[in-house]
PDB file of N, CA and C in Angstrom:
ATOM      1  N   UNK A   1      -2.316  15.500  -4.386  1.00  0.00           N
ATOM      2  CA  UNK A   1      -0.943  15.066  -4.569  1.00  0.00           C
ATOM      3  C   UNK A   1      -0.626  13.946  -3.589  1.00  0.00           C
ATOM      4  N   UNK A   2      -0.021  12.677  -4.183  1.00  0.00           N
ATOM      5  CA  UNK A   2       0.453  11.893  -3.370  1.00  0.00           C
ATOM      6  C   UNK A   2       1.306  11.960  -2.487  1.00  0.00           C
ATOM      7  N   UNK A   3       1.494  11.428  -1.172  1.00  0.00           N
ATOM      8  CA  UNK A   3       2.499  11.993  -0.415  1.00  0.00           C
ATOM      9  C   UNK A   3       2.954   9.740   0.595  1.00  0.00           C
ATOM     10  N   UNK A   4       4.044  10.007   1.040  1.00  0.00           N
ATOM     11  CA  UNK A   4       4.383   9.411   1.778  1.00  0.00           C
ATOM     12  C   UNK A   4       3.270   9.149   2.998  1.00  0.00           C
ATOM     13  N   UNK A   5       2.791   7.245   3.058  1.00  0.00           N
ATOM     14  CA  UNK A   5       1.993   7.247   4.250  1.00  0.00           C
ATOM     15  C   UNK A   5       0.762   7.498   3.887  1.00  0.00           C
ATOM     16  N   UNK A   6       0.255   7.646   2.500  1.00  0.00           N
ATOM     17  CA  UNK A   6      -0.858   7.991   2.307  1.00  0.00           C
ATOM     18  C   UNK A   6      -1.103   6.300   2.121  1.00  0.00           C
ATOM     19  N   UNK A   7      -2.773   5.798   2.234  1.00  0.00           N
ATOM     20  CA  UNK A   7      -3.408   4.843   1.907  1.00  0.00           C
ATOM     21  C   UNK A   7      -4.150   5.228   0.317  1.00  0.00           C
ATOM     22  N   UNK A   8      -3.858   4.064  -0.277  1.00  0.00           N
ATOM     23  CA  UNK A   8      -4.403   3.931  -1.409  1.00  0.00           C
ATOM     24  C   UNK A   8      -5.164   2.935  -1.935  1.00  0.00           C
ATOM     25  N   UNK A   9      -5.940   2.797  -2.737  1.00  0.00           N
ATOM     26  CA  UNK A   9      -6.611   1.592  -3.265  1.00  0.00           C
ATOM     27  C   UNK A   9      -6.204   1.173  -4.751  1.00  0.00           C
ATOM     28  N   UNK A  10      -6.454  -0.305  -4.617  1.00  0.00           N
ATOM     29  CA  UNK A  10      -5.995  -0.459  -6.372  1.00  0.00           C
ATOM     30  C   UNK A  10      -7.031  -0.487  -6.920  1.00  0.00           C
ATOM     31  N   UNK A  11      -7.319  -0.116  -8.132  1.00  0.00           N
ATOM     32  CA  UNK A  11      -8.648   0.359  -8.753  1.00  0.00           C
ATOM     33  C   UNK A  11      -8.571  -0.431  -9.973  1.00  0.00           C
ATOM     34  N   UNK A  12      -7.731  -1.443 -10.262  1.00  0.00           N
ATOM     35  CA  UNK A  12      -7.231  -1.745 -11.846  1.00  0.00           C
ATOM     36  C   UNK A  12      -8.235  -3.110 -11.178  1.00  0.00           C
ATOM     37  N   UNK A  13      -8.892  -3.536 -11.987  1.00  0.00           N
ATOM     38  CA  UNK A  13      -9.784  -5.218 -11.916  1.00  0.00           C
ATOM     39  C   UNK A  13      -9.223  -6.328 -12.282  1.00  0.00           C
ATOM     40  N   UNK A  14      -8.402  -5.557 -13.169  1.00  0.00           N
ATOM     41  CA  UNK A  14      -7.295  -7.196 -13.317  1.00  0.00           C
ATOM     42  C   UNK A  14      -5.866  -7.663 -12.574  1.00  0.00           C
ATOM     43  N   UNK A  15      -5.871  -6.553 -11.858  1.00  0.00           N
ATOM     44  CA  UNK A  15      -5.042  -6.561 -10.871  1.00  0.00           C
ATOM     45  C   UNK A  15      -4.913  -7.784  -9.334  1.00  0.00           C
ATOM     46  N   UNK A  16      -4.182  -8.919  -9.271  1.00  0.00           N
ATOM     47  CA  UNK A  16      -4.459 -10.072  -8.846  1.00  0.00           C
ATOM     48  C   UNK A  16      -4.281  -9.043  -7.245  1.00  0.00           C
ATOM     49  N   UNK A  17      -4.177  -8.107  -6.684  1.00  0.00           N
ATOM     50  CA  UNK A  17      -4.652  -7.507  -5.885  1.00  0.00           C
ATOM     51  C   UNK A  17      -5.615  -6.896  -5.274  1.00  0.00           C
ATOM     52  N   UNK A  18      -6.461  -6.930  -6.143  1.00  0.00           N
ATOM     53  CA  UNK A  18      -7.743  -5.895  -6.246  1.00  0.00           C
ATOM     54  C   UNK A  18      -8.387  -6.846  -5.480  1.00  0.00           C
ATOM     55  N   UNK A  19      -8.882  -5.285  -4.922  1.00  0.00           N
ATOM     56  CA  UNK A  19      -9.105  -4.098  -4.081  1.00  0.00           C
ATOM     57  C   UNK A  19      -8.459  -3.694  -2.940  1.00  0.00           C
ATOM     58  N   UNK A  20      -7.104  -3.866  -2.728  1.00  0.00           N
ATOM     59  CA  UNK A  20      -6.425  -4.198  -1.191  1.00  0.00           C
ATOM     60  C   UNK A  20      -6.547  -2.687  -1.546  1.00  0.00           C
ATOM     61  N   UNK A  21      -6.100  -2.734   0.163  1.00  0.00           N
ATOM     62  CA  UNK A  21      -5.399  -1.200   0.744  1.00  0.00           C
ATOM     63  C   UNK A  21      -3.875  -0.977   0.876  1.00  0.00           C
ATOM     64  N   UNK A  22      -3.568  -0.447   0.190  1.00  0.00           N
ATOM     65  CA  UNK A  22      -2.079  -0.218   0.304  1.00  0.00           C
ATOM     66  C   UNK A  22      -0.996   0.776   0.940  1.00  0.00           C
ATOM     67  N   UNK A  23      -0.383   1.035   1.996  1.00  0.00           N
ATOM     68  CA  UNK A  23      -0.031   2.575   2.424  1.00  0.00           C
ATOM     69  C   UNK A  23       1.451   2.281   1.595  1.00  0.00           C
ATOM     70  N   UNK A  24       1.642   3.533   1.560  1.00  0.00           N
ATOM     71  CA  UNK A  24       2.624   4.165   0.181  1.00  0.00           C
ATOM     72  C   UNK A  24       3.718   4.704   1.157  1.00  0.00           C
ATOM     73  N   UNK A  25       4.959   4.168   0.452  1.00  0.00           N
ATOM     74  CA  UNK A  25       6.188   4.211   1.533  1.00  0.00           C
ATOM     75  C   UNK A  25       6.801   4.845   0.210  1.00  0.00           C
ATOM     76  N   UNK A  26       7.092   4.636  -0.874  1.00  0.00           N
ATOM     77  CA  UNK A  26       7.782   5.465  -1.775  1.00  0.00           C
ATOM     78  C   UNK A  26       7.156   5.848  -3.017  1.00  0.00           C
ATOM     79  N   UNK A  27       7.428   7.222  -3.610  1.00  0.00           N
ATOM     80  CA  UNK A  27       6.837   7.845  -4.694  1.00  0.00           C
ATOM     81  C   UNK A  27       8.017   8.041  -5.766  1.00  0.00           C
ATOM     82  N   UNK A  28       7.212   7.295  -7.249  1.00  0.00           N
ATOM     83  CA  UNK A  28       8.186   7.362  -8.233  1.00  0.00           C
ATOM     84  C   UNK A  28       7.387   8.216  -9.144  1.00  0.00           C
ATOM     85  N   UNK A  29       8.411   8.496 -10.369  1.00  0.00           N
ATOM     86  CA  UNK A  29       7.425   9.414 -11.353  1.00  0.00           C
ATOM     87  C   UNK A  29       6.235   8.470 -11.976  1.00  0.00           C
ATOM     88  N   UNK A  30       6.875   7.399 -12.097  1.00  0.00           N
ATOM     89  CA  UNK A  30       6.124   6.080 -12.620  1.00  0.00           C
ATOM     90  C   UNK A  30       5.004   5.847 -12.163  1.00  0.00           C
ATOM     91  N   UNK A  31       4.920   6.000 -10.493  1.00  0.00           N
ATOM     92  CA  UNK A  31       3.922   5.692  -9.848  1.00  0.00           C
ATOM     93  C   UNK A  31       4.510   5.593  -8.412  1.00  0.00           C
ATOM     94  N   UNK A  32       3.928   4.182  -7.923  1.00  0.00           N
ATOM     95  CA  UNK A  32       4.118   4.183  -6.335  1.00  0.00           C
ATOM     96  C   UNK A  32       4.678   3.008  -5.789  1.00  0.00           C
ATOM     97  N   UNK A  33       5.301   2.603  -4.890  1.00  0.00           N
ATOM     98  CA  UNK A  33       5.873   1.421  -4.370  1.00  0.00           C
ATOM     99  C   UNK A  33       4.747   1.514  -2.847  1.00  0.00           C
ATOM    100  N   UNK A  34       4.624   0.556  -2.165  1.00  0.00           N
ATOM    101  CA  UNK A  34       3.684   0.600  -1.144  1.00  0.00           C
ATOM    102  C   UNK A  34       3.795  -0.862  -0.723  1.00  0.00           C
ATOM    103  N   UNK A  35       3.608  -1.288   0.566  1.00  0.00           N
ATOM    104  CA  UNK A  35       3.052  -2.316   1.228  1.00  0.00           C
ATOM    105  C   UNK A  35       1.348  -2.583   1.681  1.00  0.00           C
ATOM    106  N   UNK A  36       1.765  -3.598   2.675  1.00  0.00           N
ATOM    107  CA  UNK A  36      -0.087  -4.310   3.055  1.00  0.00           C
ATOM    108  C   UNK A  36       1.068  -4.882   4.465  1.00  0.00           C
ATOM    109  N   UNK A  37       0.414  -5.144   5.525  1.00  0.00           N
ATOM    110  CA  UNK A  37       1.506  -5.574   6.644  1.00  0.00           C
ATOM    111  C   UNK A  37       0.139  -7.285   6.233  1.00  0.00           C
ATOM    112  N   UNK A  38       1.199  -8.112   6.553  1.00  0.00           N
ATOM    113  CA  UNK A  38       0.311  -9.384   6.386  1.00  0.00           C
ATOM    114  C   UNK A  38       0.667  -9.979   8.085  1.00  0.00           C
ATOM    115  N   UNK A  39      -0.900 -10.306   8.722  1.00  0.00           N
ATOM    116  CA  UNK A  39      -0.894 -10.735   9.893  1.00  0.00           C
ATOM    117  C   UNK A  39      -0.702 -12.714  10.115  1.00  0.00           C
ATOM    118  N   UNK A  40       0.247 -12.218  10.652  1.00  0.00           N
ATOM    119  CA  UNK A  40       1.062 -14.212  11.182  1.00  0.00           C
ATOM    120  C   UNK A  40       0.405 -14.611  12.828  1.00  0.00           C
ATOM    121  N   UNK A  41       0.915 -15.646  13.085  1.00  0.00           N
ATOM    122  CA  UNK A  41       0.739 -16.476  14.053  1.00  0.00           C
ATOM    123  C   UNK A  41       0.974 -15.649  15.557  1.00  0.00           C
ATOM    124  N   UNK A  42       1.064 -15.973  16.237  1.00  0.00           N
ATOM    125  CA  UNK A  42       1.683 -15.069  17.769  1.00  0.00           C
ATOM    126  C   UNK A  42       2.836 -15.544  18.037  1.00  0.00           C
ATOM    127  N   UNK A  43       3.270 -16.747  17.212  1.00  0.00           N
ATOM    128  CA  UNK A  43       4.961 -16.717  17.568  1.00  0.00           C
ATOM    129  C   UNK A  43       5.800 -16.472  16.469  1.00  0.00           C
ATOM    130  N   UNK A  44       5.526 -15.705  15.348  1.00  0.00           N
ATOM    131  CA  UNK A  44       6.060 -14.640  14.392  1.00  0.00           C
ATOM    132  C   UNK A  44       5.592 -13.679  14.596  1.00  0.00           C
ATOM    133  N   UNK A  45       6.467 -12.621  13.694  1.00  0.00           N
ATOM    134  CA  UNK A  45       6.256 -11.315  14.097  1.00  0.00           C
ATOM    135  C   UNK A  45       5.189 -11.090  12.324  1.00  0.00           C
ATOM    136  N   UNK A  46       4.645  -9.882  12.341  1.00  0.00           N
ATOM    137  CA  UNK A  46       3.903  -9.161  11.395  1.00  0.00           C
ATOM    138  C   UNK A  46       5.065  -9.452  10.111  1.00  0.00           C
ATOM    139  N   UNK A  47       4.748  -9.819   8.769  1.00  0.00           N
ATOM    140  CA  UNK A  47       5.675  -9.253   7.698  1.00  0.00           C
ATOM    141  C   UNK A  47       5.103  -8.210   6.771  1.00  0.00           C
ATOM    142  N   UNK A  48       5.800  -7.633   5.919  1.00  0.00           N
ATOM    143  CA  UNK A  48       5.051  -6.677   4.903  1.00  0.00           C
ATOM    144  C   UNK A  48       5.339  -7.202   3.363  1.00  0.00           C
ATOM    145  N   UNK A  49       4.224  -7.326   2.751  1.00  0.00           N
ATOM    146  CA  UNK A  49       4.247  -7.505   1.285  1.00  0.00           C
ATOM    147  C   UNK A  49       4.683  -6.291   0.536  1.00  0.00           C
ATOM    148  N   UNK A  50       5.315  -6.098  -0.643  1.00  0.00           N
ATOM    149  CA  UNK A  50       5.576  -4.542  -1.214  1.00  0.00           C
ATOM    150  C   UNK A  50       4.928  -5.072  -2.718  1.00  0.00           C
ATOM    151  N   UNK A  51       4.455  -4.144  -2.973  1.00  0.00           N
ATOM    152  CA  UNK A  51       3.983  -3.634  -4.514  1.00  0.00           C
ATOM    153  C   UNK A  51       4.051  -2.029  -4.717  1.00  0.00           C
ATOM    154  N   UNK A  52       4.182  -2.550  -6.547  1.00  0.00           N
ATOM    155  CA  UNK A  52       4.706  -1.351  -7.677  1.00  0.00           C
ATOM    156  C   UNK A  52       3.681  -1.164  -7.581  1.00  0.00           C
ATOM    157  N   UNK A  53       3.053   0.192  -8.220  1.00  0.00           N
ATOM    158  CA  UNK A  53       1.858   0.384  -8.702  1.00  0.00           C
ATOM    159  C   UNK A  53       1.777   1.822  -9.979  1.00  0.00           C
ATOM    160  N   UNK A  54       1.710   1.456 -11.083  1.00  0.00           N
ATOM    161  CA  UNK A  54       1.511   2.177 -11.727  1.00  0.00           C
ATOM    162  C   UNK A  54       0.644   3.509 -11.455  1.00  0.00           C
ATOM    163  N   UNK A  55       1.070   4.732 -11.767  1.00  0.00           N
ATOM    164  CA  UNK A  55      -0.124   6.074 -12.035  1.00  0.00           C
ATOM    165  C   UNK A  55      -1.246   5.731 -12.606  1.00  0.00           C
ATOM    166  N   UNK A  56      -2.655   5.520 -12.055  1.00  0.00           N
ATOM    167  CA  UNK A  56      -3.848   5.609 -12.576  1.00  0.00           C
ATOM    168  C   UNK A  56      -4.058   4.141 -12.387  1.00  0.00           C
ATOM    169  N   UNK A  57      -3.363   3.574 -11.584  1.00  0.00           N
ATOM    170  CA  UNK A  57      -4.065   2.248 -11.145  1.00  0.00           C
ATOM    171  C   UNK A  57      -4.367   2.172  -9.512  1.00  0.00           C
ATOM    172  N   UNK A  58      -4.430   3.360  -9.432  1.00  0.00           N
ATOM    173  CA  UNK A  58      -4.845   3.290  -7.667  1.00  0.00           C
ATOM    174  C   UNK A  58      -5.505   4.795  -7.074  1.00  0.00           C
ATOM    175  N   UNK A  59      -6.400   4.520  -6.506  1.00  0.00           N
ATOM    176  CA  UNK A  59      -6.998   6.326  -5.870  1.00  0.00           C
ATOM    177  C   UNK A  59      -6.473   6.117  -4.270  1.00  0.00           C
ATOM    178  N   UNK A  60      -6.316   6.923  -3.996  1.00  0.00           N
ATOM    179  CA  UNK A  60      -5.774   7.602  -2.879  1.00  0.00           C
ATOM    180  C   UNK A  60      -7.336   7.476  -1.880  1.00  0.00           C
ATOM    181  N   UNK A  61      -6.557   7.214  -0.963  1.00  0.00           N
ATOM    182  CA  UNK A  61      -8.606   7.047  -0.204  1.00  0.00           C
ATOM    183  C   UNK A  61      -8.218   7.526   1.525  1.00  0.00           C
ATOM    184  N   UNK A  62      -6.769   7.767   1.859  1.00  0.00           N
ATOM    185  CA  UNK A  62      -6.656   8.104   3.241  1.00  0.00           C
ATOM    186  C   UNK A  62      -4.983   8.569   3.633  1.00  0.00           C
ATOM    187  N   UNK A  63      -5.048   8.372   4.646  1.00  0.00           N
ATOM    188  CA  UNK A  63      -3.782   8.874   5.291  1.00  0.00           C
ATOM    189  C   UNK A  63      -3.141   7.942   6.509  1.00  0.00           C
ATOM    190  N   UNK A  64      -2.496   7.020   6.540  1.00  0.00           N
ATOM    191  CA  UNK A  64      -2.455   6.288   7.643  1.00  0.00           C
ATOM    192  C   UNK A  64      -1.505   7.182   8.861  1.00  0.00           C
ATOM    193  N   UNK A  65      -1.605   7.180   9.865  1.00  0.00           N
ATOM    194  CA  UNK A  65      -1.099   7.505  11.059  1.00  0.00           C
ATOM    195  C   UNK A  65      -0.328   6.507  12.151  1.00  0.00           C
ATOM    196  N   UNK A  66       1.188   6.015  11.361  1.00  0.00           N
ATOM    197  CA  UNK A  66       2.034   4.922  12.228  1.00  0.00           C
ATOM    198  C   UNK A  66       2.567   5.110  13.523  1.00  0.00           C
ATOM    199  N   UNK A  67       1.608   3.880  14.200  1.00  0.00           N
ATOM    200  CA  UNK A  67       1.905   3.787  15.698  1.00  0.00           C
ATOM    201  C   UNK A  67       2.998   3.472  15.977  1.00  0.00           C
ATOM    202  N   UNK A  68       3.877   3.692  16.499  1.00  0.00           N
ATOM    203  CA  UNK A  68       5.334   3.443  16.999  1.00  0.00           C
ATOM    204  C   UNK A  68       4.930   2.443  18.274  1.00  0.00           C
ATOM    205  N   UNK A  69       6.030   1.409  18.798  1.00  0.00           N
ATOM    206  CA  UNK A  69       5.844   0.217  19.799  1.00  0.00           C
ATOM    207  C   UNK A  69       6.293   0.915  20.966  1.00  0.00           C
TER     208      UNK A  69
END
C-alpha cells in the first residue's frame, strides 16, 4: 500500500520522465501527485518539480526519510 513519503519509480516508457525517482507527497484514488527536488546554483535555493502519476504507471521502490535543516 502506498503511503505518504514513499519513493517511487515511473515505469511507463513513454513517459517524458522515465525513469526518475519520485517521493510521493499526496495520494489520490487516481493515483499519486509527487515531486523530484531539482538541484540549482549556490546562490538559489533547491526547487521542487511536482507530477501526477497515474495507478500502474509507477512501482514503489523505497521510503524516503526527510532531513529537517
Amino acid at each position: 500500500m502506498i503511503k505518504e513519503n514513499d519513493i517511487v519509480q515511473i515505469i511507463d516508457e513513454k513517459h517524458h520522465w522515465f525513469p526518475c525517482l519520485i517521493i510521493v507527497d499526496e495520494i489520490k484514488k487516481w493515483g499519486i501527485q509527487g515531486y523530484i527536488t531539482l538541484p540549482t546554483n549556490k546562490e538559489e535555493p533547491n526547487s521542487d518539480a511536482y507530477i501526477r502519476l497515474e495507478n500502474n504507471k509507477y512501482e514503489i521502490v523505497g521510503h524516503a526519510v526527510i532531513v529537517s535543516k
